[in-house]
N, C-alpha and C. Protein backbone atom coordinates (compact mmCIF):
# COMPACT_ATOMS: atom_id res chain seq x y z
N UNK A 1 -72.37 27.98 127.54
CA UNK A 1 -72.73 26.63 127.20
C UNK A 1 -72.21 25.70 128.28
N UNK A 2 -72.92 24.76 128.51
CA UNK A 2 -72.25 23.38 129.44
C UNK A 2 -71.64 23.15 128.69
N UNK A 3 -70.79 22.52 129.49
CA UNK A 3 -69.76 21.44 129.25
C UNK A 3 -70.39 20.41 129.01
N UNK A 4 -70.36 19.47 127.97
CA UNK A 4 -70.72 17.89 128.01
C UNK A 4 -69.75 17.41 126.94
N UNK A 5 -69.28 15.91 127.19
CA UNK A 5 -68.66 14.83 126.40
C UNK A 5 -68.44 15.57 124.76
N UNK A 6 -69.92 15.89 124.03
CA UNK A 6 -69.40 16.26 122.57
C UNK A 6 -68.95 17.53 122.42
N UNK A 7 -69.10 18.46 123.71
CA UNK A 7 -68.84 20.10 123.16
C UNK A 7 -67.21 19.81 123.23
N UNK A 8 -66.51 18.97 124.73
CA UNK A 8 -65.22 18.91 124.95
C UNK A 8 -64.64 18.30 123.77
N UNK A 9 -65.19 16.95 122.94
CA UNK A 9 -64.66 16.30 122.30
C UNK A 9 -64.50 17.38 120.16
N UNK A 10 -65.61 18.47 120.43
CA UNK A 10 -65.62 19.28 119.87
C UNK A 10 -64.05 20.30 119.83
N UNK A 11 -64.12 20.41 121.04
CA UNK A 11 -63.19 21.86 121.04
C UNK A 11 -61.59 21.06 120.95
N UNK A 12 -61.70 19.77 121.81
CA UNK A 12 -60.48 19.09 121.59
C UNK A 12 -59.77 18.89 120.23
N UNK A 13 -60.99 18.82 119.51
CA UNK A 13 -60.65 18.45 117.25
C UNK A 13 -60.26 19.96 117.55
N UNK A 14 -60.98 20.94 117.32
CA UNK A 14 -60.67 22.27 116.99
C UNK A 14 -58.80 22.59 117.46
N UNK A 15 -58.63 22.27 118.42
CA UNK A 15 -57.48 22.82 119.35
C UNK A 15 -56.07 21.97 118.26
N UNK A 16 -56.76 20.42 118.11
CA UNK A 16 -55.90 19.79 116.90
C UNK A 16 -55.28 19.93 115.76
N UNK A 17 -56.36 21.23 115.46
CA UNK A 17 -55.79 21.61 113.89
C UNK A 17 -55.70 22.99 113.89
N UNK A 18 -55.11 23.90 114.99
CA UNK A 18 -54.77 25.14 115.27
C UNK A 18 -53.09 25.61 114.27
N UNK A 19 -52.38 24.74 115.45
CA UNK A 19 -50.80 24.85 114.82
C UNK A 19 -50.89 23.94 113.30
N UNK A 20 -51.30 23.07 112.56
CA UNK A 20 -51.21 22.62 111.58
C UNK A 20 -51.69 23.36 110.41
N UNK A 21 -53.26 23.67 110.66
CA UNK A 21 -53.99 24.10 109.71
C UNK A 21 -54.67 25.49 109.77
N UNK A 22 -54.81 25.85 110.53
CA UNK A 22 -55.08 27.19 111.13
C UNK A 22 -54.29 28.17 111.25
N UNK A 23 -53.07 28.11 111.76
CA UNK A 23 -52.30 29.42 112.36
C UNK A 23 -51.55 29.91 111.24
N UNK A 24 -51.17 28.75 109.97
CA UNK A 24 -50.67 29.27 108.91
C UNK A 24 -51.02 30.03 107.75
N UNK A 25 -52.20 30.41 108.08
CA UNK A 25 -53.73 30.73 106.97
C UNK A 25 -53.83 32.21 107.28
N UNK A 26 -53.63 32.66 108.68
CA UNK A 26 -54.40 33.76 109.15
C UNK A 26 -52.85 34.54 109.73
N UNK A 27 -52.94 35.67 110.11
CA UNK A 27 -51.97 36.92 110.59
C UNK A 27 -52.17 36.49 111.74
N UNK A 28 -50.88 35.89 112.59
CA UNK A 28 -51.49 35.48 113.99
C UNK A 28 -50.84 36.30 114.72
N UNK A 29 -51.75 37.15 116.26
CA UNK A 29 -50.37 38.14 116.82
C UNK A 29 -50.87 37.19 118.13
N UNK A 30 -49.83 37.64 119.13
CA UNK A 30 -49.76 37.46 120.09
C UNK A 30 -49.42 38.02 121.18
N UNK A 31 -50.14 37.95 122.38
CA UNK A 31 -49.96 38.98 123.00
C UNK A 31 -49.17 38.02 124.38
N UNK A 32 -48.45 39.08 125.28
CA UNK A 32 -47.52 38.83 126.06
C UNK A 32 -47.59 39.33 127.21
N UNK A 33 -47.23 38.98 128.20
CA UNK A 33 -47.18 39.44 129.52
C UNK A 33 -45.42 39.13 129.84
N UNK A 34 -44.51 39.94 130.40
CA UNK A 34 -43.31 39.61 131.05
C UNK A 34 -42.31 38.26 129.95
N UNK A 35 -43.08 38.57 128.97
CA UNK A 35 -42.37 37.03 127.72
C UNK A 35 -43.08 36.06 127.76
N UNK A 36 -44.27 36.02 128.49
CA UNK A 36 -45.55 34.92 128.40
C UNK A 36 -46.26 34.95 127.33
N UNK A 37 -46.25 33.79 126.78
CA UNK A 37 -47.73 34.42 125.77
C UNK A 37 -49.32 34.46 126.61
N UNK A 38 -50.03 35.19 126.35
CA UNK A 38 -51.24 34.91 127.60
C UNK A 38 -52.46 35.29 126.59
N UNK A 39 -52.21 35.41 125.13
CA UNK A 39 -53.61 35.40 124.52
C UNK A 39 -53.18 35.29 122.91
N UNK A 40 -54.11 35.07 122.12
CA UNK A 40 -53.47 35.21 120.54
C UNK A 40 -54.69 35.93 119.87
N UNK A 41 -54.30 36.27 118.80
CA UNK A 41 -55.49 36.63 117.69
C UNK A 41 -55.51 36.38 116.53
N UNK A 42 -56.41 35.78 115.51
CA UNK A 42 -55.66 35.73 113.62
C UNK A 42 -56.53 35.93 113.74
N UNK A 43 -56.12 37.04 112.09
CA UNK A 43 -57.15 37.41 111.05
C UNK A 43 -56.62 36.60 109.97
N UNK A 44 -57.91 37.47 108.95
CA UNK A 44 -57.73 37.04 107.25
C UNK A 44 -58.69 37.50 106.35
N UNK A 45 -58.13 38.20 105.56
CA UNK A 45 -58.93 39.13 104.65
C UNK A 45 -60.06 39.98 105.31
N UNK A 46 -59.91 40.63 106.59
CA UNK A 46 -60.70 41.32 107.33
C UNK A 46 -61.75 40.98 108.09
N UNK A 47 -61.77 39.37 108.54
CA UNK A 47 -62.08 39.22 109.20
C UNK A 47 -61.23 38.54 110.21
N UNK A 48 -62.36 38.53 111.84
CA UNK A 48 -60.84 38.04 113.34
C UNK A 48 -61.65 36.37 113.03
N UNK A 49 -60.63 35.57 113.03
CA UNK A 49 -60.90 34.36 112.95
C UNK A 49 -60.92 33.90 114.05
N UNK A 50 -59.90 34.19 114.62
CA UNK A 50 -60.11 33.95 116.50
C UNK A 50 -59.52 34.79 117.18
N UNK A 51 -59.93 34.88 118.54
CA UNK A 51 -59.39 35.53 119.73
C UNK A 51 -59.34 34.56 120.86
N UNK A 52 -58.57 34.41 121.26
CA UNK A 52 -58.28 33.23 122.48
C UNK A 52 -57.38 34.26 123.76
N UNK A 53 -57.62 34.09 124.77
CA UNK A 53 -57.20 34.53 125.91
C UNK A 53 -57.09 33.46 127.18
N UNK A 54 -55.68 33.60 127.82
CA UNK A 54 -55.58 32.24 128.80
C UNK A 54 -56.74 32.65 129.95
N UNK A 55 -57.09 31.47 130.24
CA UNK A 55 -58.35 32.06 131.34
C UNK A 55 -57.14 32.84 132.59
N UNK A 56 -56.24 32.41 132.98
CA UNK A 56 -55.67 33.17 134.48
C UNK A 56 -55.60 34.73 133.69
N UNK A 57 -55.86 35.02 132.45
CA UNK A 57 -55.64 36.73 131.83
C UNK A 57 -57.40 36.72 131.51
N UNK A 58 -58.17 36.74 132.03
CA UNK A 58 -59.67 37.34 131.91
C UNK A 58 -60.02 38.08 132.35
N UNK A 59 -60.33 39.50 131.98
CA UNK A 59 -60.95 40.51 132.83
C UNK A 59 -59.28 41.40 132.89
N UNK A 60 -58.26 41.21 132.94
CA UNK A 60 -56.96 41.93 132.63
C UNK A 60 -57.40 42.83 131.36
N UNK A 61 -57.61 42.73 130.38
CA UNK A 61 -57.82 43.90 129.25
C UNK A 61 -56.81 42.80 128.22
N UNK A 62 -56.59 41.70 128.05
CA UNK A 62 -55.60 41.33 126.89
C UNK A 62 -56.48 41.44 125.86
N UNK A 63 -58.16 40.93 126.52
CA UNK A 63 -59.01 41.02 125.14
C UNK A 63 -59.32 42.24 124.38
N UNK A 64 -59.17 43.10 125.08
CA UNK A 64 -59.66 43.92 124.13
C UNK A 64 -58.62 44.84 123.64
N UNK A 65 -57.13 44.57 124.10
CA UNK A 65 -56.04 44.92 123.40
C UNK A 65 -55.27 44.54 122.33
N UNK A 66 -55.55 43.10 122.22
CA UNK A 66 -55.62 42.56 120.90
C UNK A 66 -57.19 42.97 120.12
N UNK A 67 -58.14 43.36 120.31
CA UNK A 67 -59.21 43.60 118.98
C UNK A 67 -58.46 44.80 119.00
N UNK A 68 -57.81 45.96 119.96
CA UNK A 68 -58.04 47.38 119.00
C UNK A 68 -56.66 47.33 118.17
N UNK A 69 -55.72 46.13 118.41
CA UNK A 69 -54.71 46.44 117.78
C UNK A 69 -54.81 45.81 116.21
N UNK A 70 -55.35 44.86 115.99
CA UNK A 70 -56.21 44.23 114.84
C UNK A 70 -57.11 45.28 114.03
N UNK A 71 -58.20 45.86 114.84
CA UNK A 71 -58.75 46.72 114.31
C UNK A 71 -58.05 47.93 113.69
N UNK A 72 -57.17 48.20 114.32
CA UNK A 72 -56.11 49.21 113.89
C UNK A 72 -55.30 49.21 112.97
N UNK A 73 -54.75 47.93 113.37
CA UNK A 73 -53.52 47.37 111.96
C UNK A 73 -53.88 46.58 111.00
N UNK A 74 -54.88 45.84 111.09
CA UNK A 74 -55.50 44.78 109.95
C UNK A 74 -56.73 44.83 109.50
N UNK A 75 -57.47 45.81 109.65
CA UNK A 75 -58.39 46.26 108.80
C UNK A 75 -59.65 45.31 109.14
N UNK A 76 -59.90 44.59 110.31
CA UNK A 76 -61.10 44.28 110.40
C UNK A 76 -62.21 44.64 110.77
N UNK A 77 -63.39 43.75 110.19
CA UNK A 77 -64.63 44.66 110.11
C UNK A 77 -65.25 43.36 110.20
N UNK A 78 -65.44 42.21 110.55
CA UNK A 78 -66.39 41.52 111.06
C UNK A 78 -65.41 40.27 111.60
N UNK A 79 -66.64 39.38 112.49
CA UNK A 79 -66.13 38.11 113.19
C UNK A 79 -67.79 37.49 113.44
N UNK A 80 -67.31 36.42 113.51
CA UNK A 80 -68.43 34.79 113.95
C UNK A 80 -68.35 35.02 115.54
N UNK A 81 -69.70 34.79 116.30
CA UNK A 81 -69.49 34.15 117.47
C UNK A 81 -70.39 33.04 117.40
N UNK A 82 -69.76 32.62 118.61
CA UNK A 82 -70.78 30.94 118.93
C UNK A 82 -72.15 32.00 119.52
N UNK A 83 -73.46 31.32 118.75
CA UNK A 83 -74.09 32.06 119.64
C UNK A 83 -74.81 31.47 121.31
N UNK A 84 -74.13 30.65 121.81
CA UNK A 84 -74.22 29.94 122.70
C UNK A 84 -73.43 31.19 123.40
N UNK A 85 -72.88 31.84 123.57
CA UNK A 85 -72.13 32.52 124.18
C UNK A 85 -71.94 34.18 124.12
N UNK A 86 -73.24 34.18 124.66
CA UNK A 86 -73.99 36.15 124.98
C UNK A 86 -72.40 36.86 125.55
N UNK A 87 -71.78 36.27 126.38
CA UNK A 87 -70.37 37.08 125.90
C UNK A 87 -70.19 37.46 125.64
N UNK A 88 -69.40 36.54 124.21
CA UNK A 88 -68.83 36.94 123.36
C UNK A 88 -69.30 38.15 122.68
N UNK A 89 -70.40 37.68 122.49
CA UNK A 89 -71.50 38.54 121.44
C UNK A 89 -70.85 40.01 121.78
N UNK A 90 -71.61 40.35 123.18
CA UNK A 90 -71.48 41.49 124.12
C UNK A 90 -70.41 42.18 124.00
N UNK A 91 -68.97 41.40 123.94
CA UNK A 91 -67.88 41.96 123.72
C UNK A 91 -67.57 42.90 122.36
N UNK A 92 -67.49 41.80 121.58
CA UNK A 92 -67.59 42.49 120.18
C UNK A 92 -68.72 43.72 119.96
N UNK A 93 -70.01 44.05 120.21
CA UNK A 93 -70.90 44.62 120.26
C UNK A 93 -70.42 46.14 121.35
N UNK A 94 -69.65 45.64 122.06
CA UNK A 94 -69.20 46.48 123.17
C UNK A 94 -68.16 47.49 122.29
N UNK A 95 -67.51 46.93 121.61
CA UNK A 95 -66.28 47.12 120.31
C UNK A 95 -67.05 48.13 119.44
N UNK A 96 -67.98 47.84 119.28
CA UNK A 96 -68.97 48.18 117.63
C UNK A 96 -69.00 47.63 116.98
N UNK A 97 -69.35 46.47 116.95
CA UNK A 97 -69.94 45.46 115.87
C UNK A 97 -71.36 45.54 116.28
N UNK A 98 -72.28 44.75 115.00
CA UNK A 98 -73.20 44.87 115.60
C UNK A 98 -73.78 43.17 114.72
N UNK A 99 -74.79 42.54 114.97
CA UNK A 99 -75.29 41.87 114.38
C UNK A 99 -76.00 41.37 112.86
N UNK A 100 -75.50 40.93 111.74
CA UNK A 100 -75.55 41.26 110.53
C UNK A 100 -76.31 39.57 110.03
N UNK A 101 -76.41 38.73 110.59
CA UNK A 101 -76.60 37.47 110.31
C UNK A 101 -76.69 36.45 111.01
N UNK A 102 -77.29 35.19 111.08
CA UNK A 102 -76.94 33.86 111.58
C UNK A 102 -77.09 32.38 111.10
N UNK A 103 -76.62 31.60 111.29
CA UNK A 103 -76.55 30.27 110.88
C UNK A 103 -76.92 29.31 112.41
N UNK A 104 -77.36 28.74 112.43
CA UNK A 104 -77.90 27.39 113.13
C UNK A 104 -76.99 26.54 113.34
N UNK A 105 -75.65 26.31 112.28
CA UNK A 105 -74.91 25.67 112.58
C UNK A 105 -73.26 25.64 112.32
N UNK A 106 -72.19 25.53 113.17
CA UNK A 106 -70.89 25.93 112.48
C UNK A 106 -70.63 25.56 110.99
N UNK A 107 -69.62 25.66 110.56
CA UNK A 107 -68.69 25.80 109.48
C UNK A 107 -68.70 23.99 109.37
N UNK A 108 -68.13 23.50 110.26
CA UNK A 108 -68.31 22.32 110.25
C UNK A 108 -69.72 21.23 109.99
N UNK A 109 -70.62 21.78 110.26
CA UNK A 109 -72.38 21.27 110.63
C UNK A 109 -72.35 21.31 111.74
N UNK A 110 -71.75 21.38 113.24
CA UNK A 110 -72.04 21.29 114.33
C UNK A 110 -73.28 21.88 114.85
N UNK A 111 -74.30 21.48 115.58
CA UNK A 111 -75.15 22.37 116.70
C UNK A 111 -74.65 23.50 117.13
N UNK A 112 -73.62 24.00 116.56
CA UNK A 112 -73.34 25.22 117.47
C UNK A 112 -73.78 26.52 116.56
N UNK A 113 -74.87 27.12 116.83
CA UNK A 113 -75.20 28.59 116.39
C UNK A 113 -74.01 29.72 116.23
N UNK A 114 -74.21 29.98 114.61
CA UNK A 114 -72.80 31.26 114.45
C UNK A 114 -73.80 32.67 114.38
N UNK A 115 -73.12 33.45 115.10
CA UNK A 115 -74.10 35.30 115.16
C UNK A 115 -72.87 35.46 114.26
N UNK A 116 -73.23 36.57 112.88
CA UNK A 116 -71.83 37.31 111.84
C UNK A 116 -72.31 38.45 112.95
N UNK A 117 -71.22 39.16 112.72
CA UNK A 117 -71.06 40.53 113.11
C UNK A 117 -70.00 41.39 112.42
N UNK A 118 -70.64 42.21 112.40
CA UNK A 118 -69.85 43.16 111.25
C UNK A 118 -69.35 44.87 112.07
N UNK A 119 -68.78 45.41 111.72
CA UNK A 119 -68.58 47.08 112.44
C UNK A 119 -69.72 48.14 111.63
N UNK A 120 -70.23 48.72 112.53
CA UNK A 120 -70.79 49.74 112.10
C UNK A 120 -70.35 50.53 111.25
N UNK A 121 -70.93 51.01 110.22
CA UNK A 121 -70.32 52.11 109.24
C UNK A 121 -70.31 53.24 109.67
């Protein structure tokens, strides 16, 4: 997706209510480099609510060392992507998920397209 004024002013709200309202809801791990934190993950009730990775750790493997350790220890079996972002999709799909649903618009009403994805049985 571009960047424009409402996606930033979008992700800026989102980033707002992480530590308040978010991180206390979900199993949050975190992953580390040398005592850095350099990526996080929460679940909740089996599904990954998020995966965040610092961009200077992209393409390192943090991402996909936090899904197998989630997948492993917390029992998940599906996640949302933006579907603005063939990525993401790709990643998870890369995992074994596969495509189970979509919505037109976030959780919030936003323009932003959600793909469900679920794990193969």
């Amino acid at each position: 997706m571009t960047s424009d004024s409402s996606a930033d002013a979008d992700r800026d709200e989102t980033a707002s209510h992480l530590q308040g309202e978010y991180f206390p809801v979900v199993h949050l791990t975190v992953a580390e480099r040398d005592g850095t934190p350099v990526g996080y993950s929460g679940t909740l009730d089996g599904g990954l609510e998020m995966l965040f990775v610092d961009a200077s750790q992209r393409g390192s493997g943090v991402d996909g060392a936090l899904l197998t350790h989630v997948l492993a220890t917390q029992g998940v079996t599906r996640v949302d992507v933006n579907g603005q972002h063939p990525g993401a999709r790709g990643f998870y799909e890369h995992h074994g998920f596969c495509p189970v649903g979509r919505d037109e618009t976030d959780d919030a009403g936003r323009p932003y397209p959600v793909v469900h994805l679920a794990l193969e049985a």
